[in-house]
Protein backbone atom coordinates (compact mmCIF):
# COMPACT_ATOMS: atom_id res chain seq x y z
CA UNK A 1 -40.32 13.96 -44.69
CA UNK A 2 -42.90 14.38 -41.56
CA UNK A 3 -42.47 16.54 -39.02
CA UNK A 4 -41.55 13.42 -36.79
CA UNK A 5 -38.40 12.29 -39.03
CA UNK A 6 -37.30 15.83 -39.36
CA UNK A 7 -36.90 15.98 -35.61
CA UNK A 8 -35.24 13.14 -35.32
CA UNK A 9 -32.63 13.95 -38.07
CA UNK A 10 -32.01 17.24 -36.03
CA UNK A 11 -31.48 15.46 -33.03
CA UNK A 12 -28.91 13.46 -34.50
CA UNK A 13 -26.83 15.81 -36.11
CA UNK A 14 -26.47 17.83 -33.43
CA UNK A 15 -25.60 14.96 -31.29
CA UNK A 16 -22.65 13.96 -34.37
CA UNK A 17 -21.04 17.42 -34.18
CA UNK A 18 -20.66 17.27 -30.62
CA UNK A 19 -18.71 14.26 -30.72
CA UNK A 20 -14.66 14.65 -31.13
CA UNK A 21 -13.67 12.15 -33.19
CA UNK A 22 -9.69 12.45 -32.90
CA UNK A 23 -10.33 13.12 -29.19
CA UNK A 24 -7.93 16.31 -28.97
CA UNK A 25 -10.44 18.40 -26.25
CA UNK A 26 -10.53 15.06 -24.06
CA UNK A 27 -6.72 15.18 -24.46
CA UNK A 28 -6.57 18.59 -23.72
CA UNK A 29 -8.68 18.74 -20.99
CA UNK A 30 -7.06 15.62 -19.51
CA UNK A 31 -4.04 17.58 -19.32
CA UNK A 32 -5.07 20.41 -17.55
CA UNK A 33 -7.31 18.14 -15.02
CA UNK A 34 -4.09 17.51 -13.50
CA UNK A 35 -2.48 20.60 -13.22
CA UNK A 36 -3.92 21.64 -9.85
CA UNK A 37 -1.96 18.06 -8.40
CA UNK A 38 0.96 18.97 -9.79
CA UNK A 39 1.16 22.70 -8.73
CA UNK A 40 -0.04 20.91 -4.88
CA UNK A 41 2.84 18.44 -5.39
CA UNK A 42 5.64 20.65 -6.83
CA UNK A 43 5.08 23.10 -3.52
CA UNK A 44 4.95 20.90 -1.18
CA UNK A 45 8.04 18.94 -2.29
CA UNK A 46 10.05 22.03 -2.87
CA UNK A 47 9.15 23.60 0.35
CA UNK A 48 9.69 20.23 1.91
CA UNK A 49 13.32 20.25 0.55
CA UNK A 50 13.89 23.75 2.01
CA UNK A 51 12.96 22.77 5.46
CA UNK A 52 15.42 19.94 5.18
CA UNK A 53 18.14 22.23 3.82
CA UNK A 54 16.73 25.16 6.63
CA UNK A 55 16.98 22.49 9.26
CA UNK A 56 20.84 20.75 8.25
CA UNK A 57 22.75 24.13 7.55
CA UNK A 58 20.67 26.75 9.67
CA UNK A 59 19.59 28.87 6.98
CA UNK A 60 15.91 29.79 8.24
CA UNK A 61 13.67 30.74 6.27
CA UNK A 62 15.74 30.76 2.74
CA UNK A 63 15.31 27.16 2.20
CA UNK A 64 11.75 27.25 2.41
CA UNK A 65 11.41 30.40 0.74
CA UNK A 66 13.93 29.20 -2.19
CA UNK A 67 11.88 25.73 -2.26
CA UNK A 68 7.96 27.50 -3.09
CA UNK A 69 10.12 30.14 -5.57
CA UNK A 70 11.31 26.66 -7.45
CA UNK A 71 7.94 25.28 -6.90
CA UNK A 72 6.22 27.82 -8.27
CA UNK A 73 8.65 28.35 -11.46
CA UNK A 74 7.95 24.78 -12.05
CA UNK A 75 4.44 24.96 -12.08
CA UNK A 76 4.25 28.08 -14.68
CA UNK A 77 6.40 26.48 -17.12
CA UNK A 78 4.08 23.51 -16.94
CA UNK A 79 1.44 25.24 -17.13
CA UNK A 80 3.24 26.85 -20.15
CA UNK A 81 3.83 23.44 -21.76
CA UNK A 82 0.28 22.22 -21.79
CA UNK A 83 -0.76 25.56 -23.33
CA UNK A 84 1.00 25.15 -25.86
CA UNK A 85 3.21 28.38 -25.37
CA UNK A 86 6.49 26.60 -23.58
């Protein structure tokens, strides 16, 4: 085998064991791309909700404060599902 073929064979096994072929890391790391939107999303919803429920039965600031505690819970066990652990 020349020098030439050698290197190319190299080349081209390296390139094969980078592939995934059942695709989990692209899975996996399509998962966790979107955890940053959902922790966004779940605290600004909550919080959102505890303004409205400040604002109709006077309770300032434990609505708010109750809505990014809920917010927050719901983005760790998330977080805790995609891992694996939850």
């Amino acid at each position: 085998m020349t020098e030439e073929n050698a290197e190319q064979k190299r080349s081209k096994d390296s390139a094969d064991s980078a592939k995934d072929p059942s695709g989990v890391e692209l899975k996996r790391s399509a998962g966790w791309s979107t955890i940053g939107l959902q922790m966004v999303l779940a605290f600004v919803i909550f919080a959102w909700v505890g303004q409205w429920i400040d604002s109709r039965y006077e309770t300032d600031p434990w609505g708010v404060l109750g809505g990014c505690l809920l917010g927050f819970i719901s983005v760790i066990i998330e977080a805790l599902k995609e891992s694996g652990r939850g």
